[in-house]
C-alpha atoms as a PDB file:
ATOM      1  CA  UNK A   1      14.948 -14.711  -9.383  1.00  0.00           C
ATOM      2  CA  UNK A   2      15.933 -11.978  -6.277  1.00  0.00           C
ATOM      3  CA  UNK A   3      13.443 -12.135  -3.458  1.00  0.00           C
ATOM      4  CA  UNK A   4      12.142  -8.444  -3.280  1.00  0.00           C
ATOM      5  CA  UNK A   5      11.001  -6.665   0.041  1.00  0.00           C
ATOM      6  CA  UNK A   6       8.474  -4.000   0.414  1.00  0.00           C
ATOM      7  CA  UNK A   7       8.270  -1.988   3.101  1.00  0.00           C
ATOM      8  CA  UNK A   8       5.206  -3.627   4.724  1.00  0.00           C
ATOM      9  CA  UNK A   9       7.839  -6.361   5.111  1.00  0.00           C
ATOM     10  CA  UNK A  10       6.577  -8.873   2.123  1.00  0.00           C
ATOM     11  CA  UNK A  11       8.682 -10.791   1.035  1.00  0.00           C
ATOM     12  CA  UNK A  12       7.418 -12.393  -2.497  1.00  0.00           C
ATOM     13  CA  UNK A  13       9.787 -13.949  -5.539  1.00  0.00           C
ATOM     14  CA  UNK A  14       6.762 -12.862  -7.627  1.00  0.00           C
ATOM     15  CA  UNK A  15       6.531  -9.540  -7.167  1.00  0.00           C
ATOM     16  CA  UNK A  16       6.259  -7.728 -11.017  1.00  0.00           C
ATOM     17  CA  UNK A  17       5.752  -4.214 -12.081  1.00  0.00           C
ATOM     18  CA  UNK A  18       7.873  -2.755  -8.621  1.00  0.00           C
ATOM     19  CA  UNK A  19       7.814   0.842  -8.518  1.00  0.00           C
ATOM     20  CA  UNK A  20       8.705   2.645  -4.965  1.00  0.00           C
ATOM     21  CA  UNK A  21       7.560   6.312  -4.237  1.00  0.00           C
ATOM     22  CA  UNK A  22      10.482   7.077  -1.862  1.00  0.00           C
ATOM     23  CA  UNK A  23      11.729  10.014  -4.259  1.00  0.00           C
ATOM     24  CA  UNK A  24       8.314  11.199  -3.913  1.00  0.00           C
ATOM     25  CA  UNK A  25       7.943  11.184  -0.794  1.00  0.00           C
ATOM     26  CA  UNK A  26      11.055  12.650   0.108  1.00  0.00           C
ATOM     27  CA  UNK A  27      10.405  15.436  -2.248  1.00  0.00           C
ATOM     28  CA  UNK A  28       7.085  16.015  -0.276  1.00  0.00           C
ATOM     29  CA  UNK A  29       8.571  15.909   3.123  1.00  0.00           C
ATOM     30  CA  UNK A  30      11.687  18.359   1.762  1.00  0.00           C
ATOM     31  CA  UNK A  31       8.757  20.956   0.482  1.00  0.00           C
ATOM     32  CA  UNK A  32       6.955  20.748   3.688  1.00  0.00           C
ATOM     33  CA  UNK A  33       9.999  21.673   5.606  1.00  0.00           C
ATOM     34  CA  UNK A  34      11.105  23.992   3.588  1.00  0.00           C
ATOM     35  CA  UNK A  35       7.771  25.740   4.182  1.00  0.00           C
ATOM     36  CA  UNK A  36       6.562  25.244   0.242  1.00  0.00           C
ATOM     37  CA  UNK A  37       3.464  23.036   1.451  1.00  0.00           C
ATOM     38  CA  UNK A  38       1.050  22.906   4.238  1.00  0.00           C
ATOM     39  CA  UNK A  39       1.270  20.283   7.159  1.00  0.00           C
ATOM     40  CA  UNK A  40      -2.440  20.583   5.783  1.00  0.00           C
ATOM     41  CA  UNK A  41      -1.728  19.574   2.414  1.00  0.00           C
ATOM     42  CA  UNK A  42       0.212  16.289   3.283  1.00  0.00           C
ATOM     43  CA  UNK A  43      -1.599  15.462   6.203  1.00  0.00           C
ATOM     44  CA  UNK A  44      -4.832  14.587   4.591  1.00  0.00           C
ATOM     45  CA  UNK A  45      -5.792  11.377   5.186  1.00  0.00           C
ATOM     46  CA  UNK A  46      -9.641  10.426   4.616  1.00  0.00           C
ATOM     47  CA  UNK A  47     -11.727   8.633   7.151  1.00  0.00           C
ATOM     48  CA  UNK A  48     -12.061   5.403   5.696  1.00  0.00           C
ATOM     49  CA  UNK A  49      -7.961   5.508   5.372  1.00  0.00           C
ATOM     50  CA  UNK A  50      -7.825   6.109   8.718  1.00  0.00           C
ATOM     51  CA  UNK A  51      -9.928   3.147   9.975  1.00  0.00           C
ATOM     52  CA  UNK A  52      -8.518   0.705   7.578  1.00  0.00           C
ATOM     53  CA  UNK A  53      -5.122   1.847   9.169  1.00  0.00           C
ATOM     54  CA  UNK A  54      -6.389   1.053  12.517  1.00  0.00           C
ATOM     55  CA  UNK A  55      -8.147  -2.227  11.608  1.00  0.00           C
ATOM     56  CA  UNK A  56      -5.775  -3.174   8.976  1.00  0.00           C
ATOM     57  CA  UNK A  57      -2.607  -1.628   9.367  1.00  0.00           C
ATOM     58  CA  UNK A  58       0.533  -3.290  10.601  1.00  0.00           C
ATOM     59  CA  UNK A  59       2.957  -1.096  12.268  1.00  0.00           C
ATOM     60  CA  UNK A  60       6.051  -0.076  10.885  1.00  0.00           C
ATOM     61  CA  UNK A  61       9.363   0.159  13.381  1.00  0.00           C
ATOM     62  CA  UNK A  62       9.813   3.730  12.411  1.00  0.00           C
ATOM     63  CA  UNK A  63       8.249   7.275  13.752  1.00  0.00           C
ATOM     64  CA  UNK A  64       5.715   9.231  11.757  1.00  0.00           C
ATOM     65  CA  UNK A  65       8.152  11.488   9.410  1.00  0.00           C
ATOM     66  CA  UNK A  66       5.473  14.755  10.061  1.00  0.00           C
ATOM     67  CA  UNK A  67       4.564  14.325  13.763  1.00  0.00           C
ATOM     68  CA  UNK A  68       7.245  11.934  15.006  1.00  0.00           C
ATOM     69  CA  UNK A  69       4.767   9.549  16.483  1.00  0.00           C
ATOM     70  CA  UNK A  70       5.623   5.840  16.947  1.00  0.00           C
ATOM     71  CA  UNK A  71       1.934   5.206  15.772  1.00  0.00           C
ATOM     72  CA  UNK A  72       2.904   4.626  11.872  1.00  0.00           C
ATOM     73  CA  UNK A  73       1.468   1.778   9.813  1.00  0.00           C
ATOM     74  CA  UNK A  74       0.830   0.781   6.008  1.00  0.00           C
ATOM     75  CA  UNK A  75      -2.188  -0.332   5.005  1.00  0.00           C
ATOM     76  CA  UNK A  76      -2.238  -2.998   2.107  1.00  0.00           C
ATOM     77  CA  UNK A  77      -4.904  -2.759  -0.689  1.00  0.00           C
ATOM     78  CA  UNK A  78      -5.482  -5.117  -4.113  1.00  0.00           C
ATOM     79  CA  UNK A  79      -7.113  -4.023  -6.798  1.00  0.00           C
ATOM     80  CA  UNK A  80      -7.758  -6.155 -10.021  1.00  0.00           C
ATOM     81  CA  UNK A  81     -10.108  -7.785 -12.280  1.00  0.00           C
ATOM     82  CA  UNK A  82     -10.074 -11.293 -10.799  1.00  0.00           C
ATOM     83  CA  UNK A  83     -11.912 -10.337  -7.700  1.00  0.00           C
ATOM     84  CA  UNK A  84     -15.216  -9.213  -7.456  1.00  0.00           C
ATOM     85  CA  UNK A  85     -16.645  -5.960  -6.826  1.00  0.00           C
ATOM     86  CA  UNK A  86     -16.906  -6.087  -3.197  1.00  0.00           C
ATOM     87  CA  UNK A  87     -13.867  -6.995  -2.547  1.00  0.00           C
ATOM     88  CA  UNK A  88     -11.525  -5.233  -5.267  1.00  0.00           C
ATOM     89  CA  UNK A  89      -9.574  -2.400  -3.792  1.00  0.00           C
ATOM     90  CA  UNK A  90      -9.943  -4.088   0.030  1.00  0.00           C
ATOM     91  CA  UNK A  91      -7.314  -3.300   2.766  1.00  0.00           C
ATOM     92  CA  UNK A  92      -5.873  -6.579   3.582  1.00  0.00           C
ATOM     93  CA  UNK A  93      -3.056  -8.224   5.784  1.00  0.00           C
ATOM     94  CA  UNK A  94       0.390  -8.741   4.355  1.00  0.00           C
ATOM     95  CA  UNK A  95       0.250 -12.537   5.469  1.00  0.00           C
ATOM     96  CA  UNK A  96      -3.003 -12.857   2.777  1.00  0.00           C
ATOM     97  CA  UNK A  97      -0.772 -12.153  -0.179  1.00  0.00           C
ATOM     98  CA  UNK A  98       0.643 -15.130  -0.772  1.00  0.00           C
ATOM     99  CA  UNK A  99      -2.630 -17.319  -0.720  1.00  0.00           C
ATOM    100  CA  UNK A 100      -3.738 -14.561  -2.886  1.00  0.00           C
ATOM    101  CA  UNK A 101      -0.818 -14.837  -5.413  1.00  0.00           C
ATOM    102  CA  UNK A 102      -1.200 -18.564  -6.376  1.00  0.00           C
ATOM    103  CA  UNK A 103      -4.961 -18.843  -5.967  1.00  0.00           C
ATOM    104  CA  UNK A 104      -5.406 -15.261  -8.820  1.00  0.00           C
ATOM    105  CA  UNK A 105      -3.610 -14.633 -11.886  1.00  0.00           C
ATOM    106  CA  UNK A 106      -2.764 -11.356 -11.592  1.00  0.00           C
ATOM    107  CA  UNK A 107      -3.643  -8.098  -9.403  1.00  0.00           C
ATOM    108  CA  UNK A 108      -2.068  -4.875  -8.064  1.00  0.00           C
ATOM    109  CA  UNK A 109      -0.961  -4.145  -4.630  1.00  0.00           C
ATOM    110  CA  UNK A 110      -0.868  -0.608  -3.381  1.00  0.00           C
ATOM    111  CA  UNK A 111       0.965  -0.408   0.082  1.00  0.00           C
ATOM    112  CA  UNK A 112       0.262   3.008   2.032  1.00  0.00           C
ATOM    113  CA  UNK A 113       1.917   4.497   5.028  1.00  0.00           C
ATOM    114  CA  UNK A 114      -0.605   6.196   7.276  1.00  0.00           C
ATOM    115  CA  UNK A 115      -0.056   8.160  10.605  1.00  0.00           C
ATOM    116  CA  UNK A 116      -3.582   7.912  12.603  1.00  0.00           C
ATOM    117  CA  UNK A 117      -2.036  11.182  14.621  1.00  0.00           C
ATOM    118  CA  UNK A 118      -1.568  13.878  12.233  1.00  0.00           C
ATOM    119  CA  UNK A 119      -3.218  11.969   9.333  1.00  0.00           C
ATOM    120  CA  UNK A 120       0.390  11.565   7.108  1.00  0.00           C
ATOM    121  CA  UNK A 121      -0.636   9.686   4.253  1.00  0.00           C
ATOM    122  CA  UNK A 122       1.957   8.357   1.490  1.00  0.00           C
ATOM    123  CA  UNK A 123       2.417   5.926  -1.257  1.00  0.00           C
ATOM    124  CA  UNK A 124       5.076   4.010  -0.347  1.00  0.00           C
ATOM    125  CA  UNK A 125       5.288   1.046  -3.089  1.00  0.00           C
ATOM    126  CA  UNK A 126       2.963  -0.627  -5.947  1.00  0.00           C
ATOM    127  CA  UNK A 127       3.478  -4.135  -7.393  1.00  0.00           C
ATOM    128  CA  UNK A 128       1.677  -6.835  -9.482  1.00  0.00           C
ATOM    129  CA  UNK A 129       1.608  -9.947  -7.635  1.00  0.00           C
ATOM    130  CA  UNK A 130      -0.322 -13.555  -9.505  1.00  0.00           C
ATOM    131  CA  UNK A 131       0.285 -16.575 -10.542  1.00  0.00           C
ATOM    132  CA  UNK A 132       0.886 -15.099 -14.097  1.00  0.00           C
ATOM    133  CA  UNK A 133      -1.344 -17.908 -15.691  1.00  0.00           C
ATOM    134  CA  UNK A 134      -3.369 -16.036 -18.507  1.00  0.00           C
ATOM    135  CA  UNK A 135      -6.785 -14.644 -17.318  1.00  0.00           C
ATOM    136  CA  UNK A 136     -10.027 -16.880 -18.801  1.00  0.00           C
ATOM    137  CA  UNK A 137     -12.472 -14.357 -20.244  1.00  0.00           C
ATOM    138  CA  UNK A 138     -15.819 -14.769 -18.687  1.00  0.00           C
ATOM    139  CA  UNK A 139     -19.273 -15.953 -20.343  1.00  0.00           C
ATOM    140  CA  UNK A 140     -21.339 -12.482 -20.939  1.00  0.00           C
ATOM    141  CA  UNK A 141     -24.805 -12.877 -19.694  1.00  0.00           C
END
């Protein structure tokens, strides 16, 4: 099996389910500059993104595509059914996704690109990461 890289610079053999948002987000930068949308509409990032880009984030070695600032990052969130509430759909650090991967059986990972400047927000890439082992249905009580 190929070792895949996101762009939050993960590099996992058991990344599933890859799909990358480049088109769309070229397609929203092209629309901006071509004076179809608002800075306002693309720029739109809510508060809790913001501070989960500046407590989470990890920068990325390329400017803000909107403002040009060298203050980019992604922000890494999992979402799934093996954690529990307070915790599913938490920013974490890229280096947690491997302890992750082989302790759960299966969750998504959402990786955004945020710009705390002119509040740029994009999805840049969504995978299913796990150990693949079949999920045990828990006891109703």
């Amino acid at each position: 099996m190929s070792r895949r890289s996101t762009p939050a610079g993960v590099l996992d053999a058991s990344a599933r389910g890859v799909v990358d948002y480049a088109l769309a987000k070229r397609a929203a930068l092209f629309d901006l500059a071509a004076g179809r949308t608002r800075q306002a509409d693309v720029c739109d990032a809510q508060t809790y993104l913001l501070r989960a880009a500046h407590y989470h984030g990890e920068p990325l070695d390329r400017p803000c595509p909107v403002c040009r600032h060298d203050r980019l990052t992604s922000v890494t969130y999992t979402y799934g059914d093996c954690f529990r509430s307070d915790v599913n759909g938490r920013a974490r650090r890229s280096d947690e996704l491997g302890a992750l991967a082989r302790e759960f059986p299966e969750f998504a990972v959402y990786v955004v690109e945020v710009c705390p400047e002119c509040r740029w927000n994009h999805l840049l890439t969504s995978y299913v990461l796990g150990s693949g082992e079949p999920v045990r249905k828990r006891a109703r009580s």
